[in-house]
N, C-alpha and C. Protein backbone atom coordinates (compact mmCIF):
# COMPACT_ATOMS: atom_id res chain seq x y z
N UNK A 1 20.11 -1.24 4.29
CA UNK A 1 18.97 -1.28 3.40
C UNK A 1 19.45 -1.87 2.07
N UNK A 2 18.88 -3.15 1.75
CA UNK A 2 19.31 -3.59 0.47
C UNK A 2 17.90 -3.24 -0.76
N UNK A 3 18.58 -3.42 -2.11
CA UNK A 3 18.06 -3.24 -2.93
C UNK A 3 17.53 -4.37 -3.64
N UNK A 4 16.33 -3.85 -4.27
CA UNK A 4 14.80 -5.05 -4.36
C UNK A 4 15.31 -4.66 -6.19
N UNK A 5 15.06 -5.46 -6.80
CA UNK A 5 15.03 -5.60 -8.28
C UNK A 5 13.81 -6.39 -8.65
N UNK A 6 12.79 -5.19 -9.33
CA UNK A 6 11.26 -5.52 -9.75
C UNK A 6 11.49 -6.92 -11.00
N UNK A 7 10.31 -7.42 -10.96
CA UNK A 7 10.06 -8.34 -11.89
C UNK A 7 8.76 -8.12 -12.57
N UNK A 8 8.03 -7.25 -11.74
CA UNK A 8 7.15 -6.30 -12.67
C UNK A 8 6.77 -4.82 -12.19
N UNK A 9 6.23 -3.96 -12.85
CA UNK A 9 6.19 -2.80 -12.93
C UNK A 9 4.85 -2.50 -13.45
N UNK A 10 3.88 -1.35 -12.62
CA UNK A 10 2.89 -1.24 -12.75
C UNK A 10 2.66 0.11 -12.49
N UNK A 11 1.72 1.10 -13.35
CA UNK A 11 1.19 2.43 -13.20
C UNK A 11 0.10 2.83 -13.11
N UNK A 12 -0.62 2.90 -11.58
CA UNK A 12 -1.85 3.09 -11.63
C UNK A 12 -2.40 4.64 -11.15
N UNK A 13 -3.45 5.22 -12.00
CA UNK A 13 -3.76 6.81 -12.04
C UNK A 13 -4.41 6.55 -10.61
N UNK A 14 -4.08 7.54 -9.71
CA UNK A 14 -5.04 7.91 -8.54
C UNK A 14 -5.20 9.06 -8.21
N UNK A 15 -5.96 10.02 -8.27
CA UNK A 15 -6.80 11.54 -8.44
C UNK A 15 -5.79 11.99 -9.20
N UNK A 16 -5.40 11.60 -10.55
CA UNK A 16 -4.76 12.34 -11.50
C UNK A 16 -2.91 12.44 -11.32
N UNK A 17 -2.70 11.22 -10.27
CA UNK A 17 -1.68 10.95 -10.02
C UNK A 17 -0.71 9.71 -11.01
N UNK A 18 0.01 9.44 -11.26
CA UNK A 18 0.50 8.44 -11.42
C UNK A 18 1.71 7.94 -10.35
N UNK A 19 0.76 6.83 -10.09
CA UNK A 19 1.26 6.01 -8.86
C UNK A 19 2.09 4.65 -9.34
N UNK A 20 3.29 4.82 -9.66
CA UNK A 20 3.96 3.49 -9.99
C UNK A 20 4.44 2.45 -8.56
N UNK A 21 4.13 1.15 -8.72
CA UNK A 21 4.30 0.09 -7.98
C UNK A 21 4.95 -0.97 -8.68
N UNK A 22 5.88 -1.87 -8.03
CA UNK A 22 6.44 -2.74 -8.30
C UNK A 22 6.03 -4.07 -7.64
N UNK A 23 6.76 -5.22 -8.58
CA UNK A 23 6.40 -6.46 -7.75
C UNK A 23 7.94 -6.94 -7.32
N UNK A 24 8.14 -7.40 -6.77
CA UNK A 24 9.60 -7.89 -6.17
C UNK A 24 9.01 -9.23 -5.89
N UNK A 25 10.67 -10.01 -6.11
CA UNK A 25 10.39 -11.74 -4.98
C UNK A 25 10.85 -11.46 -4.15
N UNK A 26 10.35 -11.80 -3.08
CA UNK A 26 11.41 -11.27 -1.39
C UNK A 26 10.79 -12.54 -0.93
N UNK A 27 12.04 -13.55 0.06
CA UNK A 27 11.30 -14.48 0.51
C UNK A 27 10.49 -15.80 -0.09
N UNK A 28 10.80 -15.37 -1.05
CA UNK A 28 10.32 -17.04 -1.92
C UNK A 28 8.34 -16.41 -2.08
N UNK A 29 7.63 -15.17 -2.14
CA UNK A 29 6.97 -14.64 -2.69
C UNK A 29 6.89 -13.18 -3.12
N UNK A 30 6.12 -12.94 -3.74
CA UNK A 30 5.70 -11.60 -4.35
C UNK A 30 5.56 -10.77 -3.45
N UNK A 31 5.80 -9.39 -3.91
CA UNK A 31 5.78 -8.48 -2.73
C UNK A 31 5.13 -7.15 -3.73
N UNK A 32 4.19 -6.76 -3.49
CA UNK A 32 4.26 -4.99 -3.92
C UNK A 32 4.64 -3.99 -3.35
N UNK A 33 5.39 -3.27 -3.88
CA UNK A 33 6.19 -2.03 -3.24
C UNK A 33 6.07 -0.83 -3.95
N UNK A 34 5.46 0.13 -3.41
CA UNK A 34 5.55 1.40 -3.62
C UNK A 34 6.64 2.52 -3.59
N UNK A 35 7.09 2.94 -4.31
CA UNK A 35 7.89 4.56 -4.39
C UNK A 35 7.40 5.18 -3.61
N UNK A 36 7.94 5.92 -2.48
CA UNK A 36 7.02 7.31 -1.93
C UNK A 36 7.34 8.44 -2.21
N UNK A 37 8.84 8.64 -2.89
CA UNK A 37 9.41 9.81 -3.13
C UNK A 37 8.40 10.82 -4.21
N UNK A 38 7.76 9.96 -5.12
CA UNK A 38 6.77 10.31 -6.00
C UNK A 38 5.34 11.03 -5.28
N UNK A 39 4.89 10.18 -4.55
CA UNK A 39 3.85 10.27 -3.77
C UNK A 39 3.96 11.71 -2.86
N UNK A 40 5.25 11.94 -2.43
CA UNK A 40 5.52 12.96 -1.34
C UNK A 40 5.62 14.28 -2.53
N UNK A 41 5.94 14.41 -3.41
CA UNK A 41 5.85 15.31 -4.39
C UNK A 41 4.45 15.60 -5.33
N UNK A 42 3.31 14.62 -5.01
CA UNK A 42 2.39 14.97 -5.58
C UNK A 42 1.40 15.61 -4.83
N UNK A 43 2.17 15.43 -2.83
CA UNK A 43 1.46 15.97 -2.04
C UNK A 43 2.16 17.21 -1.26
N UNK A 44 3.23 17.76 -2.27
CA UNK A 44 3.54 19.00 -1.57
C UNK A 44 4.57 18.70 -0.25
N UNK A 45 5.25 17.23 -0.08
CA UNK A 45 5.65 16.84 1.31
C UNK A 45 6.94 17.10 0.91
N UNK A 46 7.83 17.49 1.72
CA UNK A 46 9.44 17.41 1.77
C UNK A 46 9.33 16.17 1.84
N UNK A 47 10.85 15.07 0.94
CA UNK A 47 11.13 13.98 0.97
C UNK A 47 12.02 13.75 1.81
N UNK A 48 13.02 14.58 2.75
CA UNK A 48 14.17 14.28 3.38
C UNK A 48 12.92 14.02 4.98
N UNK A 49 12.27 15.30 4.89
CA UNK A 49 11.32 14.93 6.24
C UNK A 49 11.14 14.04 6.14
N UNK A 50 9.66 13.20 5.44
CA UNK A 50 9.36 12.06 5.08
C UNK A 50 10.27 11.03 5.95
N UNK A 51 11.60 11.26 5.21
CA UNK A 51 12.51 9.77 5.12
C UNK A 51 13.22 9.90 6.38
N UNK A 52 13.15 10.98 7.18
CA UNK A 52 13.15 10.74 8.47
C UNK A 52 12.67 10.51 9.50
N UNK A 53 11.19 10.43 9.03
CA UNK A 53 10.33 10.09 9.65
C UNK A 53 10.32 8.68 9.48
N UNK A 54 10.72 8.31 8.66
CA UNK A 54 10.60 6.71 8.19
C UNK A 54 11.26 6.10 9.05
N UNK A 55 12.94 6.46 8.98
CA UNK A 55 14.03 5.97 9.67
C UNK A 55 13.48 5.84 11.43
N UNK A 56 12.44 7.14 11.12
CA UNK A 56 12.56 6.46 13.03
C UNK A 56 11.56 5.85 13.27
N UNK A 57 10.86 5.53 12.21
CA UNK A 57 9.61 4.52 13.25
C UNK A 57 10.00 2.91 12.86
N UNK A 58 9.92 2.78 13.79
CA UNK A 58 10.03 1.40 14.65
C UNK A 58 9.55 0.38 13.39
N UNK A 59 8.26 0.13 12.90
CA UNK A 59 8.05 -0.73 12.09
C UNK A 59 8.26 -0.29 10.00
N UNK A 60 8.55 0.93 10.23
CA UNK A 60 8.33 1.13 8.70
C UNK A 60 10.15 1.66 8.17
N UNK A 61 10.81 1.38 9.25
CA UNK A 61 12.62 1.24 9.17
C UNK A 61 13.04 -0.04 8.85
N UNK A 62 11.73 -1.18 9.36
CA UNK A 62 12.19 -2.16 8.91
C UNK A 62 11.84 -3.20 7.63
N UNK A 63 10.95 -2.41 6.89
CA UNK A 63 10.37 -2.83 6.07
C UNK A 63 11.48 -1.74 4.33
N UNK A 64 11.09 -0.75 4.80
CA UNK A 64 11.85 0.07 3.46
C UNK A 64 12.76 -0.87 2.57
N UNK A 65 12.95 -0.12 1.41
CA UNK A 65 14.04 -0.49 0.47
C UNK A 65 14.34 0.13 -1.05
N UNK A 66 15.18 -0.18 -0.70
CA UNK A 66 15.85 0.52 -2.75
C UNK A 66 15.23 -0.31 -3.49
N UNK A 67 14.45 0.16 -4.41
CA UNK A 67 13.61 -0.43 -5.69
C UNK A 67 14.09 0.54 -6.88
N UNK A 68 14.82 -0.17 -8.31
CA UNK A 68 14.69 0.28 -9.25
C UNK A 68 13.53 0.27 -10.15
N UNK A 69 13.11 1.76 -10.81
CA UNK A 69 11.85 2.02 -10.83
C UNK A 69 12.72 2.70 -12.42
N UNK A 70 11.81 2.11 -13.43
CA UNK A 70 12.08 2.19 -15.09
C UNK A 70 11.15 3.30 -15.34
N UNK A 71 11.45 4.24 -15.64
CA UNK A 71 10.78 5.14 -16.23
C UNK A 71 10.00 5.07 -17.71
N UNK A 72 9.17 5.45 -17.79
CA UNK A 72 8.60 4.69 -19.40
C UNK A 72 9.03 6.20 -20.11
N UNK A 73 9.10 7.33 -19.85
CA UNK A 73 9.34 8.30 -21.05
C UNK A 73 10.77 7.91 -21.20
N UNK A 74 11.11 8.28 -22.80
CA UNK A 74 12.50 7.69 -23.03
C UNK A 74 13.12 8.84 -23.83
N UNK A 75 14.34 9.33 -23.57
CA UNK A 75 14.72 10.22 -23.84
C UNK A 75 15.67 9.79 -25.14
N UNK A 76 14.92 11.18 -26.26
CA UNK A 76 14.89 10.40 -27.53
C UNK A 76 16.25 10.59 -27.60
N UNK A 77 17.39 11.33 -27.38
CA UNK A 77 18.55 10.96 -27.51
C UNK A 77 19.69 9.71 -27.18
N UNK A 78 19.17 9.40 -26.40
CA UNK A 78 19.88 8.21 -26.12
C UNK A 78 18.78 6.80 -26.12
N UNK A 79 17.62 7.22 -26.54
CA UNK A 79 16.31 6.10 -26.77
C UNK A 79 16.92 4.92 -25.98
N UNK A 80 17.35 5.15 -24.65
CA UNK A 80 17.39 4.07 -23.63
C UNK A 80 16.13 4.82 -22.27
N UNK A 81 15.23 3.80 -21.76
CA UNK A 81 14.47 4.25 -20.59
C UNK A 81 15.42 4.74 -19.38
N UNK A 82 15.13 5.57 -18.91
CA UNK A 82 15.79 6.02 -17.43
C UNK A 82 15.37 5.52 -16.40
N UNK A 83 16.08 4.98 -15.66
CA UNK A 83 16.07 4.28 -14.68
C UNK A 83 16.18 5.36 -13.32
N UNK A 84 15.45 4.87 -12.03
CA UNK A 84 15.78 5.66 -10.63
C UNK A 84 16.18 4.58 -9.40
N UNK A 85 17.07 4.44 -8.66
CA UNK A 85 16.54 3.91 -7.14
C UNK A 85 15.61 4.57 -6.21
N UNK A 86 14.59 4.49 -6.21
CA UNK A 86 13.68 5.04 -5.02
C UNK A 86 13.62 4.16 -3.99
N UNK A 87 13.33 4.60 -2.76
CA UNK A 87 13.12 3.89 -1.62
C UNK A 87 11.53 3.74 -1.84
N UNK A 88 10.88 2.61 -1.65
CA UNK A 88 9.64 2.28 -1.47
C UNK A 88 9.61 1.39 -0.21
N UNK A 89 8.16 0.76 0.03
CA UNK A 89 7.60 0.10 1.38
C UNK A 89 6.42 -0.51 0.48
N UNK A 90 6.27 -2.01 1.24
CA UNK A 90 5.35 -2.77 0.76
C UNK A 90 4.35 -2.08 0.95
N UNK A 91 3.28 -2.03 -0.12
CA UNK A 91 2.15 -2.12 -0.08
C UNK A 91 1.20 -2.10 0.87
N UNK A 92 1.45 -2.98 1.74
CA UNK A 92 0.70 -2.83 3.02
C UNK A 92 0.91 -1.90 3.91
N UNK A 93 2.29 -1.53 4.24
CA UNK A 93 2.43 -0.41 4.75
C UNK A 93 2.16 1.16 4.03
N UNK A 94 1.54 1.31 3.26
CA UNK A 94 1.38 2.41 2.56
C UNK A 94 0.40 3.19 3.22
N UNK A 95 -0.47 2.63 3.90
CA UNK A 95 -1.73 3.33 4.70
C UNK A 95 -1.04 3.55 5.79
N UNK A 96 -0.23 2.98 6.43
CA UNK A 96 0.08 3.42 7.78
C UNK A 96 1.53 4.42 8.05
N UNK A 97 1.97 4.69 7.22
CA UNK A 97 2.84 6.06 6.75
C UNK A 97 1.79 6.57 6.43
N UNK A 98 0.96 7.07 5.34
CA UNK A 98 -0.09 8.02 4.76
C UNK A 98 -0.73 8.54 6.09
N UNK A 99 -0.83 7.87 7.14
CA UNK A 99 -2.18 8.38 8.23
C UNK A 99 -0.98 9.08 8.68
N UNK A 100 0.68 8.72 8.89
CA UNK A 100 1.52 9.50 9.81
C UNK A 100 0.95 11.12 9.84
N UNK A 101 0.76 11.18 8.33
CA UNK A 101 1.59 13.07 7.59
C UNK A 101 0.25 13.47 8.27
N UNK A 102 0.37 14.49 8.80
CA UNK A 102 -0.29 15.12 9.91
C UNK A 102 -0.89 16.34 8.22
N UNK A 103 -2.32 16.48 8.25
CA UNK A 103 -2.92 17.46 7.24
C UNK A 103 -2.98 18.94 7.62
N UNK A 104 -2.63 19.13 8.64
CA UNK A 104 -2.51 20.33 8.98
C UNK A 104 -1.38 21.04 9.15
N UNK A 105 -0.36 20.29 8.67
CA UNK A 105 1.20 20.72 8.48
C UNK A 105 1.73 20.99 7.14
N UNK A 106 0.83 20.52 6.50
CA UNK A 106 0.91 20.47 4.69
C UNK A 106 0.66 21.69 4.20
N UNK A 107 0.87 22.02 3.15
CA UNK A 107 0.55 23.52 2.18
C UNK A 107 -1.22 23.75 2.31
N UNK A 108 -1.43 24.71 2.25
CA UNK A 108 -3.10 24.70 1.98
C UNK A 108 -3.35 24.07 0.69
N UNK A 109 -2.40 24.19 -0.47
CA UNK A 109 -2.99 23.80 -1.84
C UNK A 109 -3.09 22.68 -2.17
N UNK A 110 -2.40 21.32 -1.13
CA UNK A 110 -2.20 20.18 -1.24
C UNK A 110 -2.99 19.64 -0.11
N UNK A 111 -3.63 20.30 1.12
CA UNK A 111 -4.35 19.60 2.56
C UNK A 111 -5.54 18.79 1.98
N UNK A 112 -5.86 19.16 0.82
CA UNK A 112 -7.14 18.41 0.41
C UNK A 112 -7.09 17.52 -0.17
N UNK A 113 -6.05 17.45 -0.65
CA UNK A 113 -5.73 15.71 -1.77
C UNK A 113 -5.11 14.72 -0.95
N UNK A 114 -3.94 15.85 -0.20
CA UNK A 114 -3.98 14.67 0.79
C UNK A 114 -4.76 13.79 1.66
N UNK A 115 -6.09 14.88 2.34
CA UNK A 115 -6.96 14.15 3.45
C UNK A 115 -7.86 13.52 2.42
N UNK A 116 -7.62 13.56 0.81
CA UNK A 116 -8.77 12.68 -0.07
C UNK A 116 -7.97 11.25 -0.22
N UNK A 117 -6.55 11.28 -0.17
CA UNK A 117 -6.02 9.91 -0.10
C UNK A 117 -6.02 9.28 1.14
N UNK A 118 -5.75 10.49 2.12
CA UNK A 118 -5.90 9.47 3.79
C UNK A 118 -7.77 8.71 3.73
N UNK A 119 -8.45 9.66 3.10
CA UNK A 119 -10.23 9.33 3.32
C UNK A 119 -10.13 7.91 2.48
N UNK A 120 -9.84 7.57 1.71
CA UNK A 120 -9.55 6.55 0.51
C UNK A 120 -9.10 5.26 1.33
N UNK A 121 -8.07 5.55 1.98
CA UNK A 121 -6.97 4.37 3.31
C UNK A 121 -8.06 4.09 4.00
N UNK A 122 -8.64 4.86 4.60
CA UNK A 122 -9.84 4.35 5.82
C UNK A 122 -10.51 3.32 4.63
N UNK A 123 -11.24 3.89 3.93
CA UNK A 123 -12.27 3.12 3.14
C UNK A 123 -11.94 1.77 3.13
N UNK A 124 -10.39 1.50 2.47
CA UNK A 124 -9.83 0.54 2.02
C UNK A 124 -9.83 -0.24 3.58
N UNK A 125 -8.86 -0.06 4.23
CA UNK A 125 -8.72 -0.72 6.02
C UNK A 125 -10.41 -1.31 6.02
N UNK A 126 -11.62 -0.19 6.27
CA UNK A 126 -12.48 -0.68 6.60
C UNK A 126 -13.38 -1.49 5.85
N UNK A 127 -13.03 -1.73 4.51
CA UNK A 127 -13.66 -2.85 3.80
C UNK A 127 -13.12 -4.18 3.99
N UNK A 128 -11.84 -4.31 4.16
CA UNK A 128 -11.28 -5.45 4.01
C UNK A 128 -11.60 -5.64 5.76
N UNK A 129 -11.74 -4.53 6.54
CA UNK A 129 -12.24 -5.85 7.98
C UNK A 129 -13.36 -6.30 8.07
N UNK A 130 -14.77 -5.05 7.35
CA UNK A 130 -15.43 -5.98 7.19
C UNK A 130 -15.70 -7.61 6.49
N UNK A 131 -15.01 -7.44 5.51
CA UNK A 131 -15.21 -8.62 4.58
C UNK A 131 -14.33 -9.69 5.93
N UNK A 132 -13.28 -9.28 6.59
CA UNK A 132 -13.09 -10.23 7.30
C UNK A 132 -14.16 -10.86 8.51
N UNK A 133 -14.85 -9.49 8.80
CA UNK A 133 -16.11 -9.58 9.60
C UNK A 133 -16.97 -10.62 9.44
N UNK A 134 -17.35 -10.57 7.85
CA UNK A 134 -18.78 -10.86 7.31
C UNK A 134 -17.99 -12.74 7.27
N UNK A 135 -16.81 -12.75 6.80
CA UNK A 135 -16.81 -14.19 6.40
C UNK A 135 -16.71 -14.89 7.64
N UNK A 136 -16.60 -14.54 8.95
CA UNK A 136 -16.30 -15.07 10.12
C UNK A 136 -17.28 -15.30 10.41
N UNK A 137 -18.27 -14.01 10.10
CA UNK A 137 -19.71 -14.33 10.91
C UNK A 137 -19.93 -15.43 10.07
N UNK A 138 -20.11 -15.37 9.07
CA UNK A 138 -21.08 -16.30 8.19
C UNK A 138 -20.15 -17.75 8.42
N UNK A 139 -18.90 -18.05 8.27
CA UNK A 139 -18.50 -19.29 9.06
C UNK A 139 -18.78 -19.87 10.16
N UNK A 140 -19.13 -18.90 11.18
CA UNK A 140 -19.99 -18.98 12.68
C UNK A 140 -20.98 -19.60 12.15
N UNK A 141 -21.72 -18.58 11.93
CA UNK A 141 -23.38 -19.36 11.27
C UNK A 141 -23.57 -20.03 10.78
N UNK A 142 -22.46 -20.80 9.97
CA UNK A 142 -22.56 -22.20 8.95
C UNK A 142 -22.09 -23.13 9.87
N UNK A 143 -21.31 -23.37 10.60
CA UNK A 143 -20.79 -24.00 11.89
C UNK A 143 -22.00 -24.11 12.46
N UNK A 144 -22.77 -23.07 13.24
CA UNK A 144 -23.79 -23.25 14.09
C UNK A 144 -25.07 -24.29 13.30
N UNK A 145 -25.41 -23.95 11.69
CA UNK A 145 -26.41 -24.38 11.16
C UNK A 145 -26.37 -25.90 11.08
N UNK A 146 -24.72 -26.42 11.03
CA UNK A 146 -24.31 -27.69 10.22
C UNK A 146 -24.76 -28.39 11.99
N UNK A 147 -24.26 -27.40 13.44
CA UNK A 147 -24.62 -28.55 14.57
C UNK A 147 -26.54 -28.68 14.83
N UNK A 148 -26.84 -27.55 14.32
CA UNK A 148 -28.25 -27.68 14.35
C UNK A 148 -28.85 -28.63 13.30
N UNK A 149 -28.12 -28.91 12.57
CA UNK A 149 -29.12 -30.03 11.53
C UNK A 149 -28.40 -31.37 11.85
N UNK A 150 -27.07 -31.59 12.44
CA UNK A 150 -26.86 -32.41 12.89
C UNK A 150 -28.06 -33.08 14.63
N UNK A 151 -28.21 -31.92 15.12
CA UNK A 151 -29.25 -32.39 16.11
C UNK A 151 -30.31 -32.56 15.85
N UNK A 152 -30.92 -31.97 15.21
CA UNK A 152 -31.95 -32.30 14.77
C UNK A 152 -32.57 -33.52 13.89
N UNK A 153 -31.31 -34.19 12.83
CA UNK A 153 -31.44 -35.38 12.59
C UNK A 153 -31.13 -36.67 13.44
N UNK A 154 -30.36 -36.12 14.94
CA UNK A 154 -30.47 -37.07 15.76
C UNK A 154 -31.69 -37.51 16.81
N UNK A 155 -32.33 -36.22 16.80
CA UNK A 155 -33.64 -36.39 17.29
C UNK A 155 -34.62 -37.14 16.42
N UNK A 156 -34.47 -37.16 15.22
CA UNK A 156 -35.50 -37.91 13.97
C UNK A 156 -35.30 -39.15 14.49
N UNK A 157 -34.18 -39.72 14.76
CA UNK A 157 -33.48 -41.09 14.91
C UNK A 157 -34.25 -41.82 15.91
């Protein structure tokens, strides 16, 4: 597992969370990558479980990585930011670990934030297929319209 060095750094609130993400170059583009060690602590999850769960699945062992992640509180004694290596996973894979953690294995005090971030993943998955839906159809239908006015001006002829 090699280590990703951000080129930007981003903190976005989600149900009162702060969710930091990074951008990495991997590959000659941008990549967003998430921390989960954070994430697994805002949901009550052991992180060693977690990260063994990681290690064994097949597609999300091969994606992981060490991301240095800058802390913005700065500790006024040494007024330098603190730095962490966390293991994160692109972005895209973030929904498909999240559906792993089984909600009925979790604390009672955390089963509900969690199944409010798994409810959130669906949303997200199912908007973006529709929109893949809708633009296909409607490319169909613009395809179909462009041979129908093409026939139809050959019949004028």
């Amino acid at each position: 597992m090699s280590e990703l060095v951000p080129i930007e750094q981003r903190t976005v609130v989600f149900y009162d969370d702060e969710i930091t993400a990074v951008v990495v170059q991997a590959d000659g583009e941008r990549v967003v990558y998430v921390p989960l060690r954070p994430i697994c602590d805002y949901l009550g999850l052991a992180w060693s479980g977690q990260f063994e769960r990681i290690q064994r699945d097949a597609v999300l062992s091969e994606v992981v990585m060490s991301v240095r992640i800058t802390r913005t509180d700065i500790d006024p004694t040494s007024r330098t930011p603190h730095s962490s290596d966390l293991q994160a996973i692109p972005l895209d894979y973030l929904n498909g670990w999240l559906f792993g953690v089984n909600a009925s294995r979790v604390k009672p005090e955390v089963r509900e934030k969690l199944i409010a971030y798994q409810r959130d993943c669906y949303r997200v998955l199912a908007r973006h297929f529709t929109a893949v839906s809708a633009s296909s159809t409607h490319s169909a239908s613009s395809a179909l319209m462009q041979v129908r006015e093409m026939g139809l001006a050959i019949v004028r002829m």
